[in-house]
N, C-alpha and C. Protein backbone atom coordinates (compact mmCIF):
# COMPACT_ATOMS: atom_id res chain seq x y z
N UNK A 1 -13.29 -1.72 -53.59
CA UNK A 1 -13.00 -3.02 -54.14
C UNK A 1 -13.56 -4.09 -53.23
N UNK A 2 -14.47 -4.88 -54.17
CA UNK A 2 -14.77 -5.85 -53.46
C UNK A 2 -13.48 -6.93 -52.35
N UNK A 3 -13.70 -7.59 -51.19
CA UNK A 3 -13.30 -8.40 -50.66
C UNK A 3 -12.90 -9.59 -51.64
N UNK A 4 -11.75 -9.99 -51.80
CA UNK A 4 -10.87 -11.50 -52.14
C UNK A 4 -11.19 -11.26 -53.96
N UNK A 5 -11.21 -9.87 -54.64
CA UNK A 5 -11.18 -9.68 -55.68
C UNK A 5 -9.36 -9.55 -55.73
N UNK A 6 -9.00 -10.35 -56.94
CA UNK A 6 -7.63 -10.04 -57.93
C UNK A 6 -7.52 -8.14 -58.05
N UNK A 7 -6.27 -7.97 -58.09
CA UNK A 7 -6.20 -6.88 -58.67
C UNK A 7 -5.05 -6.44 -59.53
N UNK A 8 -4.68 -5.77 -60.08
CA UNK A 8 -3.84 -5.63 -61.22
C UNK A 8 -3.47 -3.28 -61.39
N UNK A 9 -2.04 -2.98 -61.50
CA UNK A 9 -1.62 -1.74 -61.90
C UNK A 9 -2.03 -1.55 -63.02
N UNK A 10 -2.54 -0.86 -63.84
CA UNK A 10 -2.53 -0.44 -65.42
C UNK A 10 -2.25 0.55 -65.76
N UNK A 11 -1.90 0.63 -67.31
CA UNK A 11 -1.34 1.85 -67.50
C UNK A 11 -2.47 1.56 -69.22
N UNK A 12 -3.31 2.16 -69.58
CA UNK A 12 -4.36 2.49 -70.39
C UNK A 12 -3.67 3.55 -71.23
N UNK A 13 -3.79 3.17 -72.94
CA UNK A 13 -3.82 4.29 -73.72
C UNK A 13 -5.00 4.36 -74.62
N UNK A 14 -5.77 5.07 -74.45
CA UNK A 14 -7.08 5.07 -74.81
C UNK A 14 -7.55 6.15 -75.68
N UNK A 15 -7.39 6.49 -76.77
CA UNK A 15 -7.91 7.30 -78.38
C UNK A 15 -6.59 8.01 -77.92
N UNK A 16 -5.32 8.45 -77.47
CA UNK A 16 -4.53 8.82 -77.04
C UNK A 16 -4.12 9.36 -75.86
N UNK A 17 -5.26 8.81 -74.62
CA UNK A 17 -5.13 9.71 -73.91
C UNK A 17 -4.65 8.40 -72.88
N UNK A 18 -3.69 8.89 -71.72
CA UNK A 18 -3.32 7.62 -70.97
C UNK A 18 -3.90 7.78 -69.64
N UNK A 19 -3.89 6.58 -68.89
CA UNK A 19 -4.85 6.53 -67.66
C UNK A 19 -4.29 5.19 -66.95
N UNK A 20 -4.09 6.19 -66.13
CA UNK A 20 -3.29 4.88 -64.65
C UNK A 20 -4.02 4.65 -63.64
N UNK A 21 -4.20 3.65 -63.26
CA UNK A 21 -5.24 3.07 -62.37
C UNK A 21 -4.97 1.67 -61.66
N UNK A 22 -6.02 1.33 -61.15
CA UNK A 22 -5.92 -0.52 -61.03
C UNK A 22 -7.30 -0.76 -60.78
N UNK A 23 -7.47 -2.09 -61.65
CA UNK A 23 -8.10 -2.56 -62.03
C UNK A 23 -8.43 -3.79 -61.20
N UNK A 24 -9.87 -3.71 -60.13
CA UNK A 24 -10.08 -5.20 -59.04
C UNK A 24 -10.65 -6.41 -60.12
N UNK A 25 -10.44 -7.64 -60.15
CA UNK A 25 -11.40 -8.45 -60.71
C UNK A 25 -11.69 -9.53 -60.24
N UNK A 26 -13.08 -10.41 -60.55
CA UNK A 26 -13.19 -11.34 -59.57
C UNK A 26 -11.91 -12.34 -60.13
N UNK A 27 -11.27 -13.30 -58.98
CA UNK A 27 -10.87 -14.58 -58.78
C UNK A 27 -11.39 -15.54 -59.32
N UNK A 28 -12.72 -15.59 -60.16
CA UNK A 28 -12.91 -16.83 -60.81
C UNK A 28 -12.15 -16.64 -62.49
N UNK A 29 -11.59 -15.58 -63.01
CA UNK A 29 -10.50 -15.73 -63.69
C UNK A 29 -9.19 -15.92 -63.59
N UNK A 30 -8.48 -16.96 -63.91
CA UNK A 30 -7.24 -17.29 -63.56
C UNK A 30 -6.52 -15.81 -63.56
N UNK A 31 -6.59 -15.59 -64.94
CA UNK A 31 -5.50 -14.15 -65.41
C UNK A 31 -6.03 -13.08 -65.85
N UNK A 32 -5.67 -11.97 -65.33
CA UNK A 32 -6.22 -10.70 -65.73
C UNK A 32 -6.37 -11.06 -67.71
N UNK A 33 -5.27 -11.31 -68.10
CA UNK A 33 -5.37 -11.25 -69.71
C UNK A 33 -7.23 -12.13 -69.78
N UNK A 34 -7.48 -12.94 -69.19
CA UNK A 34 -8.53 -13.50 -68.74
C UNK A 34 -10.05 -12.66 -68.62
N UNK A 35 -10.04 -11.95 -67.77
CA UNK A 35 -11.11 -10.99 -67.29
C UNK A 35 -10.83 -9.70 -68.38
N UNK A 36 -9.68 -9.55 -69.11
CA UNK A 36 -10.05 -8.32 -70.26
C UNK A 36 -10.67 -8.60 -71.31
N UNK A 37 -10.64 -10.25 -71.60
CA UNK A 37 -11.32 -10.35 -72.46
C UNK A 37 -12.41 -11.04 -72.37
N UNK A 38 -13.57 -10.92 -71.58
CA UNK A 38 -14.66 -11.01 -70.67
C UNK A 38 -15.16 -9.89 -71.54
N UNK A 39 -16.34 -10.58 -71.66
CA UNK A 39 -18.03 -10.00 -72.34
C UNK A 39 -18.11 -8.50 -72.08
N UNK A 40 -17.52 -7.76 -70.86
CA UNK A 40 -17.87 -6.55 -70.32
C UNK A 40 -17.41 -5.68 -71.69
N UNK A 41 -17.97 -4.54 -71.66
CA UNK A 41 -17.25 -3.81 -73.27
C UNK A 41 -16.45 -2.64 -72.45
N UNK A 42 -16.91 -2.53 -71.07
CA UNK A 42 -15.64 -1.12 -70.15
C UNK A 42 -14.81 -1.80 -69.08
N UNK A 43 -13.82 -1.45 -69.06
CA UNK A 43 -12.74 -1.82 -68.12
C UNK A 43 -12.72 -0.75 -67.55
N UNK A 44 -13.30 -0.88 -65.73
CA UNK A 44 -13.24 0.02 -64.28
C UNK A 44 -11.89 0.33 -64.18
N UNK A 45 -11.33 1.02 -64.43
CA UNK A 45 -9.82 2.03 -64.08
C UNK A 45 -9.96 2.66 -62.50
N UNK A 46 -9.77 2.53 -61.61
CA UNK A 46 -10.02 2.74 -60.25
C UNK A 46 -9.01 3.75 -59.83
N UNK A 47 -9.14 4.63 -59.63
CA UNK A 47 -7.87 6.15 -60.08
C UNK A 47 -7.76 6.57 -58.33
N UNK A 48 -7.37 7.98 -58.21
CA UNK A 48 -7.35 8.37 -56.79
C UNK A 48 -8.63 8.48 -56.20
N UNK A 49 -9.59 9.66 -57.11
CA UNK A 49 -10.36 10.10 -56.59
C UNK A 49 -11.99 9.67 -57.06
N UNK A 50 -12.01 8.57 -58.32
CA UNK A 50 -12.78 8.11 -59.14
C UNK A 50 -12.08 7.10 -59.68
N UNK A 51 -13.44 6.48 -60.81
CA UNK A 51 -13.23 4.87 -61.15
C UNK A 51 -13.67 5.72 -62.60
N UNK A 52 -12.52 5.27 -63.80
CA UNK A 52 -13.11 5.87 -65.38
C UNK A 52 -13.13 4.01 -65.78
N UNK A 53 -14.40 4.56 -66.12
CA UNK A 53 -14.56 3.11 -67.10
C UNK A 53 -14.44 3.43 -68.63
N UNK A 54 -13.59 2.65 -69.16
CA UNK A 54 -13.22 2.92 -70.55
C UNK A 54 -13.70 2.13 -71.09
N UNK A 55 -13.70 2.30 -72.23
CA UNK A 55 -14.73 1.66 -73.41
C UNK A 55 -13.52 0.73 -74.19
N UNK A 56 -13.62 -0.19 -73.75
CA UNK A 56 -12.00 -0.86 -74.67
C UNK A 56 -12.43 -1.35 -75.94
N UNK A 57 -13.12 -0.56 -76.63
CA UNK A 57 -13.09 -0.37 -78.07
C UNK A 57 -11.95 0.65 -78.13
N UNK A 58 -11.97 1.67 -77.19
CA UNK A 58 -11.06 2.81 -77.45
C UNK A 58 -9.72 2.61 -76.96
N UNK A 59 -9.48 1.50 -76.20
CA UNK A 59 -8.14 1.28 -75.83
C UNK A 59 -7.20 1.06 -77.25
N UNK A 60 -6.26 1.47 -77.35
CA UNK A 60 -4.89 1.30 -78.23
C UNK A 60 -3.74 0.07 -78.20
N UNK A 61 -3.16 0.14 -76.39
CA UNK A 61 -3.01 -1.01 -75.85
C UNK A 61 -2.93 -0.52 -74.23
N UNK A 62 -2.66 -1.80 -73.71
CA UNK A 62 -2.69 -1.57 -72.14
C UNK A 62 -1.61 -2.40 -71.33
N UNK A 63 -0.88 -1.80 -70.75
CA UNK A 63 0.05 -2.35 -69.87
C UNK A 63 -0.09 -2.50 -68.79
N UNK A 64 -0.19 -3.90 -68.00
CA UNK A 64 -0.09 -4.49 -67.15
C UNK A 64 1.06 -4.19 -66.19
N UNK A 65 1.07 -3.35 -65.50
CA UNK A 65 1.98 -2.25 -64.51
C UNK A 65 2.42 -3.64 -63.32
N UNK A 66 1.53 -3.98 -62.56
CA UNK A 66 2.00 -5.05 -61.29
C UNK A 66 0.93 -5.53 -61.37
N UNK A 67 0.76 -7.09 -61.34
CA UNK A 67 -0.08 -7.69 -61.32
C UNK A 67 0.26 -9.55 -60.05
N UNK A 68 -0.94 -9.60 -59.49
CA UNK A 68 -0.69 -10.52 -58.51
C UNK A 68 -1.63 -11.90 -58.87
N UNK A 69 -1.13 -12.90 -59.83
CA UNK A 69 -1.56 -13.60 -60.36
C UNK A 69 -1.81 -14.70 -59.53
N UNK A 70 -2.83 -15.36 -59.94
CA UNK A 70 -3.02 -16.78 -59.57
C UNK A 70 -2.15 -17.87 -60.11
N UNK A 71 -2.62 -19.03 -59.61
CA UNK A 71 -1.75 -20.29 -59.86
C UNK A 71 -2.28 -20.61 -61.71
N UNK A 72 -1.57 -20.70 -62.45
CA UNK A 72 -2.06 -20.77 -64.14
C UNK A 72 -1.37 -21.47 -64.54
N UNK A 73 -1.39 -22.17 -65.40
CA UNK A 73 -0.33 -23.37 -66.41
C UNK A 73 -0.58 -22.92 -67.44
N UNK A 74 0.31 -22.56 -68.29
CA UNK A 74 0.02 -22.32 -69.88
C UNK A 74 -0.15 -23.51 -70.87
N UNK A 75 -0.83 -23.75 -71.67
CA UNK A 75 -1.02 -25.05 -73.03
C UNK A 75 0.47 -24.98 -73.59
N UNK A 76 0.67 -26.10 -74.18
CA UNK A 76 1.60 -26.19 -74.80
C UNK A 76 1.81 -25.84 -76.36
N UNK A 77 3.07 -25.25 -76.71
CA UNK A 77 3.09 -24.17 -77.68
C UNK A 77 4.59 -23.42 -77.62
N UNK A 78 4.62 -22.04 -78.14
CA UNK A 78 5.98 -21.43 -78.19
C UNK A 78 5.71 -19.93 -78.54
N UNK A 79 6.30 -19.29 -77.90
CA UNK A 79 6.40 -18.13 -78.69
C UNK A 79 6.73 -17.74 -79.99
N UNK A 80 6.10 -16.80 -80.57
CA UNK A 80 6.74 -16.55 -82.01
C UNK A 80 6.77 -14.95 -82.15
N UNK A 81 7.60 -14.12 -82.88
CA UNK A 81 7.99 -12.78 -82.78
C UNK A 81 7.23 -12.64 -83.98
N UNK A 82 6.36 -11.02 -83.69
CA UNK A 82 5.49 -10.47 -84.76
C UNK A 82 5.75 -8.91 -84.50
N UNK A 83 5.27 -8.20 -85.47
CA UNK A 83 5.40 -6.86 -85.86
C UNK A 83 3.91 -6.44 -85.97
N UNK A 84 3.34 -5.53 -85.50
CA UNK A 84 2.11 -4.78 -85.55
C UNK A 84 1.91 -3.87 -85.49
N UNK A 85 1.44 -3.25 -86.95
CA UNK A 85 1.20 -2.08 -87.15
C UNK A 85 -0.52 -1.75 -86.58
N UNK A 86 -0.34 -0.34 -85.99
CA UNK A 86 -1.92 -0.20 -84.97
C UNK A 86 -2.36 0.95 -85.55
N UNK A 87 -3.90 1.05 -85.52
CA UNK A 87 -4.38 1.84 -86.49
C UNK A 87 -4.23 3.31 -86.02
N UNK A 88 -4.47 4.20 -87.03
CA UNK A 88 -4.43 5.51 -86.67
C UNK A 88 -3.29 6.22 -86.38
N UNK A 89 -2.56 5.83 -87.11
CA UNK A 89 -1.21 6.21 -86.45
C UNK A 89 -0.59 6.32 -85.35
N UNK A 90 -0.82 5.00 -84.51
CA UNK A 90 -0.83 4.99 -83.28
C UNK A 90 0.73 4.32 -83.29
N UNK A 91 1.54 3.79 -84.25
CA UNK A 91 2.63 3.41 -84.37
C UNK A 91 2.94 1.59 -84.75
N UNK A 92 4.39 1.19 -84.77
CA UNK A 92 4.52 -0.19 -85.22
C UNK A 92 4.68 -0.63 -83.63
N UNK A 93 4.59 -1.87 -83.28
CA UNK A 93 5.32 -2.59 -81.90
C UNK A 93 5.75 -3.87 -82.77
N UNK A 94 7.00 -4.58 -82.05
CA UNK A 94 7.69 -5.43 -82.26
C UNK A 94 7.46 -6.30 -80.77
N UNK A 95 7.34 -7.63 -80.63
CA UNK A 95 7.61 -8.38 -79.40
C UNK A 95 6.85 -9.91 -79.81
N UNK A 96 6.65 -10.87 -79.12
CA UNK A 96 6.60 -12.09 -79.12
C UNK A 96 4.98 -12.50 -78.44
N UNK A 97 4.13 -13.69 -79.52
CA UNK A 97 3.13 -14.09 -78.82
C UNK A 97 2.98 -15.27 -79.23
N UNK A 98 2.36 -15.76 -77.72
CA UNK A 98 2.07 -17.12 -77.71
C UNK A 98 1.19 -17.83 -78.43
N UNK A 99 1.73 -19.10 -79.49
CA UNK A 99 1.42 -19.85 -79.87
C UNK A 99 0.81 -21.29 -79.75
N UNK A 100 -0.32 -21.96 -79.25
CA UNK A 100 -0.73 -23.09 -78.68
C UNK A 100 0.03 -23.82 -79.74
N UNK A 101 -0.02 -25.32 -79.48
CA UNK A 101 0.92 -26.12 -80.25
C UNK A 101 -0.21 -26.36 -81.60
N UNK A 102 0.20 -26.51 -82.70
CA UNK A 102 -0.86 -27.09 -83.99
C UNK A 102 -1.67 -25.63 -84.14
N UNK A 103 -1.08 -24.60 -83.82
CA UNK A 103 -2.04 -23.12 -83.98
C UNK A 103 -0.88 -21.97 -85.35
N UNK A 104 -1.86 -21.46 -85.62
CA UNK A 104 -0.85 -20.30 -86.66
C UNK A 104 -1.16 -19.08 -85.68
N UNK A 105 -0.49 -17.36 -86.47
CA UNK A 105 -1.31 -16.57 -86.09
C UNK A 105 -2.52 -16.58 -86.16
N UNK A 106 -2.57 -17.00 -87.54
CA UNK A 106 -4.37 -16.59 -88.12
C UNK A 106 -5.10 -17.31 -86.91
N UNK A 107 -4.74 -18.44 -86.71
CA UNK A 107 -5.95 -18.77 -85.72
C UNK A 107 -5.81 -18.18 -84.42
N UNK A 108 -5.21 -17.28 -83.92
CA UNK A 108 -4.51 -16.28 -82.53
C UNK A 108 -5.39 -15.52 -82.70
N UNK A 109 -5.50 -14.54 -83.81
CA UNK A 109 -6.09 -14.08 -84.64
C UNK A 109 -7.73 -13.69 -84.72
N UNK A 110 -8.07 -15.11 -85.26
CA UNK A 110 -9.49 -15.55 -85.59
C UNK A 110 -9.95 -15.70 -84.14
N UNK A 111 -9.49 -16.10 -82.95
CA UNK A 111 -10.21 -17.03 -82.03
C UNK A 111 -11.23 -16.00 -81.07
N UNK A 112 -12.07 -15.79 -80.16
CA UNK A 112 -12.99 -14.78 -79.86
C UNK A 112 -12.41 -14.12 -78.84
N UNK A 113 -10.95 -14.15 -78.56
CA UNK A 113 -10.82 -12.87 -77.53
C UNK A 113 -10.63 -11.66 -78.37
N UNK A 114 -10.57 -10.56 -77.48
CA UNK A 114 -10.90 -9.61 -78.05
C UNK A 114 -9.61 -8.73 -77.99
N UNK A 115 -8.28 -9.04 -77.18
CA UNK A 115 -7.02 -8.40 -76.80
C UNK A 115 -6.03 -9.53 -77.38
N UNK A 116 -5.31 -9.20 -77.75
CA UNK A 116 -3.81 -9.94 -78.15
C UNK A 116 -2.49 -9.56 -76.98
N UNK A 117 -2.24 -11.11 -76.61
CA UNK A 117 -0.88 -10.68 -75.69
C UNK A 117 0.18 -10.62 -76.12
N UNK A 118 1.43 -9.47 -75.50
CA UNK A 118 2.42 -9.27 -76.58
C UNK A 118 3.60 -9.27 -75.66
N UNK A 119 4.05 -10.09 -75.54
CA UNK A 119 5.60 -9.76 -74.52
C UNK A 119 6.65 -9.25 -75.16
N UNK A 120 7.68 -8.42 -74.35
CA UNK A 120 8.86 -8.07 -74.56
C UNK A 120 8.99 -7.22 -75.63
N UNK A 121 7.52 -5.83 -75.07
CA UNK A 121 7.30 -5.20 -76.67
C UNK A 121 8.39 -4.10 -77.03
N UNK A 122 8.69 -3.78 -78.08
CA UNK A 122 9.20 -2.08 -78.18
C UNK A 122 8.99 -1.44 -79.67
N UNK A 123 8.22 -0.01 -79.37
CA UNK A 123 7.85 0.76 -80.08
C UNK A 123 9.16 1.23 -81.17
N UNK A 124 8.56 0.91 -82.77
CA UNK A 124 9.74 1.22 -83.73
C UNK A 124 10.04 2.57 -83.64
N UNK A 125 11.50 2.78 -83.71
CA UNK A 125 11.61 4.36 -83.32
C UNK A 125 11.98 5.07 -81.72
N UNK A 126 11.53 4.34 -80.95
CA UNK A 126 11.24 4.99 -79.48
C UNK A 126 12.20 3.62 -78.68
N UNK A 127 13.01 4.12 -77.67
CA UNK A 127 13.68 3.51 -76.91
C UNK A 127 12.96 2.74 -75.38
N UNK A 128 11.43 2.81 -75.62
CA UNK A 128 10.30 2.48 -74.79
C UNK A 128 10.36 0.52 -74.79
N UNK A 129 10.79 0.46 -73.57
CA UNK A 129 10.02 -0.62 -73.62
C UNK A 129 9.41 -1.46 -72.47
N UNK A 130 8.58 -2.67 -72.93
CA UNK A 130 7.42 -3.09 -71.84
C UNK A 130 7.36 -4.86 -71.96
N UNK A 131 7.66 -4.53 -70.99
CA UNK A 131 7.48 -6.69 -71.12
C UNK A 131 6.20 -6.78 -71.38
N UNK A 132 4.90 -6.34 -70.89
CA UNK A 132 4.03 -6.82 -71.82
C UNK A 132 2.85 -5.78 -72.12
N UNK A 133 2.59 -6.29 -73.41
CA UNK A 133 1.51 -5.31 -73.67
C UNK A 133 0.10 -5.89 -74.15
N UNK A 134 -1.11 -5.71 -73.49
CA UNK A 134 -2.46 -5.87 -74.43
C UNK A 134 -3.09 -5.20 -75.35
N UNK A 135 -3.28 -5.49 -76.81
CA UNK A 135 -3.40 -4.96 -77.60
C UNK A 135 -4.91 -5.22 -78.55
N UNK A 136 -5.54 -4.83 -78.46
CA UNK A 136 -7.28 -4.73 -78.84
C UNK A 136 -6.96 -5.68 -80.15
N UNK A 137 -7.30 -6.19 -80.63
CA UNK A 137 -7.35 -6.90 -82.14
C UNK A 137 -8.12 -5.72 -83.33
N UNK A 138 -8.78 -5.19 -82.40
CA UNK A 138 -9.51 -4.01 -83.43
C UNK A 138 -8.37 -3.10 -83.40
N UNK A 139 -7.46 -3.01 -82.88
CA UNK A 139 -6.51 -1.53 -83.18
C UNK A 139 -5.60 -1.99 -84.06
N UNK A 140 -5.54 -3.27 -84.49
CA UNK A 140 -4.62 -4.24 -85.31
C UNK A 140 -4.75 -3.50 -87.04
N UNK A 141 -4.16 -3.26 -87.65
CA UNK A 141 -4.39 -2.70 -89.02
C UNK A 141 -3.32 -3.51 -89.58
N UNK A 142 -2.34 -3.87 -89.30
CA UNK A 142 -1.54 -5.50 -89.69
C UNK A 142 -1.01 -5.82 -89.12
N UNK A 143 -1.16 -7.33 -89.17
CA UNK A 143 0.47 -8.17 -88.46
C UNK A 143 1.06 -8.52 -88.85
N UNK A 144 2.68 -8.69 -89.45
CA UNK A 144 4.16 -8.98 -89.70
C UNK A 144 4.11 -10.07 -88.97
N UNK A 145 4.10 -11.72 -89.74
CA UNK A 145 5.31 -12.55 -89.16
C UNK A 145 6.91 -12.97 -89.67
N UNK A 146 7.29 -12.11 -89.56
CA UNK A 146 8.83 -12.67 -90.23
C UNK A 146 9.11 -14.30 -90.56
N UNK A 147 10.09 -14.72 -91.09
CA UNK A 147 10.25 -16.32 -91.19
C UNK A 147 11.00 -16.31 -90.61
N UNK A 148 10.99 -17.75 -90.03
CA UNK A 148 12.11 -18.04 -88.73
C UNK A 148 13.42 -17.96 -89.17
């Protein structure tokens, strides 16, 4: 790992297979959620004995294990609770994402990152849960917004 690079725990589920690692990135991204969704199409998984670079087309979602963030201010906005069903039978998640102010999903949605952030997720069925999860927009097969 480079010198005065960010770094971040992960926990990768990738065509089903999982992969724990950490992930260095440069400091000119505020937030890891930041640098995943960066132009690169593989995310360096940095393991014991090797580095698997995954193809995060194939990621499912990815959990952010420990992460040592920079100084960040979020836009103004609110959370809103959604339901997402992920393709392949990869299952439903339930949890909350951030909304800029004057934004819907659709435009969360539409906009060019390539991961969706999901706090305070848990898998329907399974007593699993994860304060946060990144979730590919391509593994998206629907999103549920309930009415308030």
């Amino acid at each position: 790992m480079e010198s005065g690079n960010r770094v971040v725990k992960v926990r990768v589920n990738a065509s089903g297979r999982r992969i724990i690692g950490i992930v260095a990135y440069d400091p000119l991204y505020p937030r890891f959620s930041d640098f995943l969704n960066s132009v690169d199409r593989f995310l360096p998984v940095k393991r014991e004995r090797a580095t698997v670079e995954v193809n995060k087309d194939a990621i499912s979602y990815l959990e952010a294990l420990e992460e040592h963030p920079g100084e960040y201010r979020p836009a103004a906005g609110g959370f809103r609770r959604v339901q997402i069903e992920l393709r392949a039978g990869q299952g439903v998640i339930e949890g909350e994402v951030f909304l800029p102010e004057d934004a819907d999903v659709g435009d969360l949605l539409s906009d060019g990152r390539l991961f969706l952030s999901v706090r305070g997720v848990t898998f329907q069925g399974a007593v699993e849960h994860y304060d946060f999860l990144a979730v590919p927009k391509s593994a998206i097969l629907a999103l549920v917004v309930p009415e308030p």
